[in-house]
Protein backbone atom coordinates (compact mmCIF):
# COMPACT_ATOMS: atom_id res chain seq x y z
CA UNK A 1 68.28 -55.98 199.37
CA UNK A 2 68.81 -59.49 197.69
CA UNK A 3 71.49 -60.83 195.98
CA UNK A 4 70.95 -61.17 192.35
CA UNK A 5 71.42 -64.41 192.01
CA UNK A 6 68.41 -65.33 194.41
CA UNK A 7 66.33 -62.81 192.35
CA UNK A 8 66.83 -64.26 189.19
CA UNK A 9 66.29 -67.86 190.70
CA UNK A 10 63.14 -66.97 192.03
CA UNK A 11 61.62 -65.50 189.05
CA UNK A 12 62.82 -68.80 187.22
CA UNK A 13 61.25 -71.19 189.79
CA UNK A 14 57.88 -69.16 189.25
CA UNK A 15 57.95 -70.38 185.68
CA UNK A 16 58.85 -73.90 186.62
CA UNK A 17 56.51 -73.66 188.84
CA UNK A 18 53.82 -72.26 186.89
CA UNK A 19 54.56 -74.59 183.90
CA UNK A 20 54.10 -77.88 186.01
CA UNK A 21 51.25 -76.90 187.27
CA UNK A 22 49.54 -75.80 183.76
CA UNK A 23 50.98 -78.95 182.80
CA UNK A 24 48.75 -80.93 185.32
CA UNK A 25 46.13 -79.26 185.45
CA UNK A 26 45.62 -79.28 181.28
CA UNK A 27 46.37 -83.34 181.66
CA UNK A 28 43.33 -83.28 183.92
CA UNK A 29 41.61 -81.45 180.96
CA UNK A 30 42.27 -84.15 178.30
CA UNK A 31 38.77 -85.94 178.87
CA UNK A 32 36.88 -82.86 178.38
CA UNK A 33 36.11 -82.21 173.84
CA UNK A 34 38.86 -81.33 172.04
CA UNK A 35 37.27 -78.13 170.83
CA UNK A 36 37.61 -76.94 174.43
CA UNK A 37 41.54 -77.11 174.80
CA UNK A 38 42.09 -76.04 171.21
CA UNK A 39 39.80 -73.07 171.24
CA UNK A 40 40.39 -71.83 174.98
CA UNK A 41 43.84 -73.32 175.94
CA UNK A 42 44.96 -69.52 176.78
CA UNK A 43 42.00 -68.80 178.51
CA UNK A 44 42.57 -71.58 180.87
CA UNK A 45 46.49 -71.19 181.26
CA UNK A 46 45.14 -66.93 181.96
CA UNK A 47 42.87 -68.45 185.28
CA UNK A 48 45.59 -71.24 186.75
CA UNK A 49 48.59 -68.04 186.16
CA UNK A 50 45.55 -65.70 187.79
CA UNK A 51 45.27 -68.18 190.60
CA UNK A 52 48.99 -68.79 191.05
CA UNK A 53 49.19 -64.87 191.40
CA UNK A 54 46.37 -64.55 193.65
CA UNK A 55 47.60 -67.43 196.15
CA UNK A 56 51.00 -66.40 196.13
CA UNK A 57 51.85 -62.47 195.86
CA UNK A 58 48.00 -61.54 197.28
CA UNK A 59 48.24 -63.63 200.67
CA UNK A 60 51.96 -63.84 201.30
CA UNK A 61 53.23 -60.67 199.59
CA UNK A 62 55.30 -63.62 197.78
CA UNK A 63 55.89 -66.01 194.93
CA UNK A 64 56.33 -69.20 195.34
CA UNK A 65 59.35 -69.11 194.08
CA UNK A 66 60.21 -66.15 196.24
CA UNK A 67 58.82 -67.99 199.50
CA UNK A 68 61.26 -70.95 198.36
CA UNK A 69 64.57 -68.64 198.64
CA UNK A 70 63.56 -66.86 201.12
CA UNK A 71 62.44 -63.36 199.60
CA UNK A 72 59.30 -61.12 199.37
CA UNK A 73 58.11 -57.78 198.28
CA UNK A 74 58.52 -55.36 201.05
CA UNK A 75 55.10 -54.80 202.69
CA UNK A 76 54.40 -51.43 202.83
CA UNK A 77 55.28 -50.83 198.97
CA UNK A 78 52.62 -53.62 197.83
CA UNK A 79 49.24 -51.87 198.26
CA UNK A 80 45.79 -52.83 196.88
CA UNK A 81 45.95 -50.77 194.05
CA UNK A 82 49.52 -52.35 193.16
CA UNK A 83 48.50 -55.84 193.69
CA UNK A 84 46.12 -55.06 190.72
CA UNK A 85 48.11 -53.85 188.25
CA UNK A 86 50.93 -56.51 189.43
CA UNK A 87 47.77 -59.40 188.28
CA UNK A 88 47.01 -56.90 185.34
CA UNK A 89 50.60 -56.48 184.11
CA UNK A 90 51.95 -60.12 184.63
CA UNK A 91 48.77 -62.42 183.80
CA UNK A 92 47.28 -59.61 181.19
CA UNK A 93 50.32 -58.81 179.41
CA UNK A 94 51.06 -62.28 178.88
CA UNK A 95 47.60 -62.97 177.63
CA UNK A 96 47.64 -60.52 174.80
CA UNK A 97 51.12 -61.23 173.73
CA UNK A 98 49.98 -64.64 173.02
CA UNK A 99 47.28 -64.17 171.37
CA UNK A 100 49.04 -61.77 169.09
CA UNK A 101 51.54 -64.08 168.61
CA UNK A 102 48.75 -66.89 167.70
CA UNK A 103 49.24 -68.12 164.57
CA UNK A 104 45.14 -68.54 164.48
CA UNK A 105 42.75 -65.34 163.78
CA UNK A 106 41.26 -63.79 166.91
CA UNK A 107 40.20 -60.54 167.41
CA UNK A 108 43.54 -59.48 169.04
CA UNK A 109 45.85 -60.76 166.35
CA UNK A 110 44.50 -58.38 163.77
CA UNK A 111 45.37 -55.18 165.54
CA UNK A 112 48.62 -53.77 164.19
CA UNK A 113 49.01 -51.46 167.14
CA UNK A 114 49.67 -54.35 169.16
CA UNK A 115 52.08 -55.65 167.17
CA UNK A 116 53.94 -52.79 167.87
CA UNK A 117 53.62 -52.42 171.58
CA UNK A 118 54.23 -56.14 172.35
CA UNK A 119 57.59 -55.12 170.43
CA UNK A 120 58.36 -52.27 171.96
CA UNK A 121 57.77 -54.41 175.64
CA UNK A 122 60.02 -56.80 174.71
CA UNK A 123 62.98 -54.17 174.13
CA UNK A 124 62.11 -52.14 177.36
CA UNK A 125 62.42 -55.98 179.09
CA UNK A 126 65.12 -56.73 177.57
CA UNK A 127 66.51 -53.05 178.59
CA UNK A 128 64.99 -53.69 182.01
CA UNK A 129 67.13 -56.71 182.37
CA UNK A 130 70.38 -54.76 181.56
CA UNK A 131 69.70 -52.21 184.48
CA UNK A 132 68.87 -54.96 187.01
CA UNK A 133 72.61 -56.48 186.21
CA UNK A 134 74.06 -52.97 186.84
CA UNK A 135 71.78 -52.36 190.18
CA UNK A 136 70.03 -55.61 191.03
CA UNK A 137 66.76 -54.76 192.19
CA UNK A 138 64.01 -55.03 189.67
CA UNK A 139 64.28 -58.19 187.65
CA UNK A 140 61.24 -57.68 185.86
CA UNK A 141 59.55 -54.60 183.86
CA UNK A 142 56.33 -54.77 186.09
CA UNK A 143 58.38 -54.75 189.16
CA UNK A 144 59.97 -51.78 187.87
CA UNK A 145 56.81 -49.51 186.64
CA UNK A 146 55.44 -50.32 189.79
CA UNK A 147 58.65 -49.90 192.16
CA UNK A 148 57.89 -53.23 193.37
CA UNK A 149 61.44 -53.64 195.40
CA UNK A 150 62.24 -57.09 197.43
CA UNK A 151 63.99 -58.27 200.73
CA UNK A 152 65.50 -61.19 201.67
CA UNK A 153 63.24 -62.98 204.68
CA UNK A 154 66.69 -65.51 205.72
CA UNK A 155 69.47 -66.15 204.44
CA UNK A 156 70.76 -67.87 201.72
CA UNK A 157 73.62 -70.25 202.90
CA UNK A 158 75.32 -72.16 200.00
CA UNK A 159 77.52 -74.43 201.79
CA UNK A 160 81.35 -74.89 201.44
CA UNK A 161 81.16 -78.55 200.77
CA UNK A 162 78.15 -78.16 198.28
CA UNK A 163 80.56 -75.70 196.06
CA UNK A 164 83.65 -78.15 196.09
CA UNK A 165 81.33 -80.84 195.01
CA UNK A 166 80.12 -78.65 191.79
CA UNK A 167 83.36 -77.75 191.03
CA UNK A 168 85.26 -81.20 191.01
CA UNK A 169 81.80 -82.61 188.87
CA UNK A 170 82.41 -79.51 186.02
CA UNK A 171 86.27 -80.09 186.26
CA UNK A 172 85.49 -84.07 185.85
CA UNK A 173 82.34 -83.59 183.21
CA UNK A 174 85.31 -81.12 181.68
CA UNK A 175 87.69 -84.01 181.48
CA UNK A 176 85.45 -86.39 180.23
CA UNK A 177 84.47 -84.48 177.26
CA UNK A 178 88.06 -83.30 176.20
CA UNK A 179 89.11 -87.32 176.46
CA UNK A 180 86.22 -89.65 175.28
CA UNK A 181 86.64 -88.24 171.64
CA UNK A 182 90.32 -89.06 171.31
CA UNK A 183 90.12 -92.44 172.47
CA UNK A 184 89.68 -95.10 169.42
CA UNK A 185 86.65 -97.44 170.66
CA UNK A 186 86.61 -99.57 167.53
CA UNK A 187 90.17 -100.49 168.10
CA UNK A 188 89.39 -101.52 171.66
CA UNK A 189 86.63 -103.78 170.41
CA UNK A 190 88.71 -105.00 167.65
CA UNK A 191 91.52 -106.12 170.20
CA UNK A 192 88.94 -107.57 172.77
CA UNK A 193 87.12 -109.70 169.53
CA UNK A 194 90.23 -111.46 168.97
CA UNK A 195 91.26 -111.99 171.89
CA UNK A 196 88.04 -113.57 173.27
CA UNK A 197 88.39 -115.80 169.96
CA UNK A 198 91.74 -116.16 169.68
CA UNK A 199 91.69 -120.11 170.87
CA UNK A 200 89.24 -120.62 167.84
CA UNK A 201 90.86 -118.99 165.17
CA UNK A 202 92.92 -122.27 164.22
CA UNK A 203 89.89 -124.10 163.42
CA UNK A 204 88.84 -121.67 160.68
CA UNK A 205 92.06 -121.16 158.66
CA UNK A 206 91.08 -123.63 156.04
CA UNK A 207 87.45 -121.67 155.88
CA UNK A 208 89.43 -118.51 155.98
CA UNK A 209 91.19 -118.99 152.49
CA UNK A 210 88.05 -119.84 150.33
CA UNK A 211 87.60 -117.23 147.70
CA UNK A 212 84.66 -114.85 147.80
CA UNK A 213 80.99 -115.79 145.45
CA UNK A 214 79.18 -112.75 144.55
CA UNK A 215 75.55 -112.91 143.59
CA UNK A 216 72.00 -111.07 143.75
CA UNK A 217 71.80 -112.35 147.40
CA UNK A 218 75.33 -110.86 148.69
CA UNK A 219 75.59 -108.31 151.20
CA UNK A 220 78.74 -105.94 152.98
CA UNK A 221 79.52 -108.03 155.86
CA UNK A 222 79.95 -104.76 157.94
CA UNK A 223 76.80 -102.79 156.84
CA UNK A 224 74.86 -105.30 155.57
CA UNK A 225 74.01 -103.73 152.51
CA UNK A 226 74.65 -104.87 148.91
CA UNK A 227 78.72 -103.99 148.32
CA UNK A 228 79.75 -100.84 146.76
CA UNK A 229 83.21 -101.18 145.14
CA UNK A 230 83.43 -105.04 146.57
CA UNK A 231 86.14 -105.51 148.11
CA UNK A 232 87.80 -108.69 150.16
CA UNK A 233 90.28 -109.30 152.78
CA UNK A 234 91.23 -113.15 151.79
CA UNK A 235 87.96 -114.55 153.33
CA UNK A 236 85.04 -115.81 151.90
CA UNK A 237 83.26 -112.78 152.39
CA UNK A 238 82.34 -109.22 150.69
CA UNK A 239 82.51 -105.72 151.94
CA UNK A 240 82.27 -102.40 150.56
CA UNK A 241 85.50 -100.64 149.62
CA UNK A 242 85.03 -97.65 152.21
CA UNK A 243 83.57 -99.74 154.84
CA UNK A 244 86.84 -101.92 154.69
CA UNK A 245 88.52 -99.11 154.38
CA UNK A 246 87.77 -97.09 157.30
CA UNK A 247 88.05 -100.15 159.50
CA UNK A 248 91.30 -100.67 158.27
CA UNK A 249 91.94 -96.93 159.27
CA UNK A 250 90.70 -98.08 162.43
CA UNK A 251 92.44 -101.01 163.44
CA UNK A 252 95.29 -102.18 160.95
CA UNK A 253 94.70 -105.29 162.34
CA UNK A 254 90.84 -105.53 161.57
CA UNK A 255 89.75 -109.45 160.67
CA UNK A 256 86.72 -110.55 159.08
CA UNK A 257 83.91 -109.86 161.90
CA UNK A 258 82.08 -112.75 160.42
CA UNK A 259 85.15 -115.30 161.01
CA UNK A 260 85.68 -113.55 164.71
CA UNK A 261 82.39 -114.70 165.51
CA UNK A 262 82.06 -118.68 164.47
């Protein structure tokens, strides 16, 4: 029997798989009238899924997602008879549970019976899902009504050198994430600012010292909006009290960006 791991891998590379290649195929669509894709977009996603099915599971007793791991359905449990109701249950069951859950009127979405049952599959799924943790072999409610079980065809090497690489890229994304936040960026800058104009700064001292004019016109020189609470720092420019502010909480040594960068 399979690991559970592979299982659930393969069943979530079929609806990769399957999404890409709606995807495409509905891109391909675009030229045709709009009325088409808006009034039959299920319809069409029901005959690529259909086809997916039918050129997968019907010719090699596989998904694609299964033939990418490595795993099928054992041959002599997938008859005729089961390959139908495998198309019937997957493809079908997904086609009324969308239209029920349409938001637009169709025939199906009136029926409060279905309501119901599309309910009631989602909580024997979801149940389903609970027994395949405890005894990994049916991920899926149609695999289990139809005691669809699956073998591994090779198998599944994850490599030793593949692992440490995962694990020192966590431990490092790990790292990364606890650190970045506690480091003060704005201080950094600050520091950097002067010192890339510290040779300058001499030439602006008499500049520096000129009082501030307020008028229609004036703006915060940090946020560039007109000042709340203006506020100055012995330059000739305005800034909002709480933009000063939390620069000054900041850097204690924050300057005047506007002199920093003459």
């Amino acid at each position: 029997m399979a690991p559970r791991v592979t299982l659930l891998d393969a069943h979530v590379l079929d609806d990769h798989i399957s999404k890409i290649f709606i995807g495409q195929t509905l891109k391909v669509f675009k030229f045709l009238p709009s009325w088409i894709l808006n009034n039959c977009e299920l319809e069409i996603n029901v005959i690529l899924q259909f086809l997916l099915k039918y050129y997968s599971v019907t010719k090699s007793k596989a998904t694609f997602g299964q033939q990418m791991l490595g795993v099928r359905f054992k041959p002599d449990q997938l008859t005729d008879t089961k390959l139908a109701l495998f198309q019937l249950f997957t493809v079908g069951a997904e086609y009324i549970q969308s239209k029920v859950e349409s938001p637009s009127k169709n025939y199906l979405n009136n029926i409060n019976a279905l309501h119901l049952i599309v309910d009631f599959l989602k909580a024997a799924s979801f149940l389903n899902f609970l027994l395949f943790l405890q005894q990994g072999k049916y991920p899926t409610l149609t695999q289990r009504l139809l005691s669809l079980s699956q073998e591994s065809t090779r198998k599944r090497n994850i490599e030793y050198t593949y692992m440490t690489r995962e694990l020192l890229w966590h431990g490092f994304s790990e790292l990364l994430l606890f650190t970045l936040p506690l480091i003060n960026y704005q201080s950094l800058k600050h520091k950097v600012f002067r010192l890339m104009h510290s040779s300058s700064q001499h030439n602006d001292k008499k500049w520096i010292e000129k009082m501030p004019f307020i008028c229609a016109r004036t703006v915060c020189s940090i946020c560039q909006e007109k000042p709340v609470l203006p506020h100055h720092i012995k330059c000739s420019h305005v800034f909002c009290f709480y933009c000063i502010s939390s620069m000054r909480m900041v850097d204690e040594k924050f300057e005047c960006p506007r002199v920093l960068s003459f």
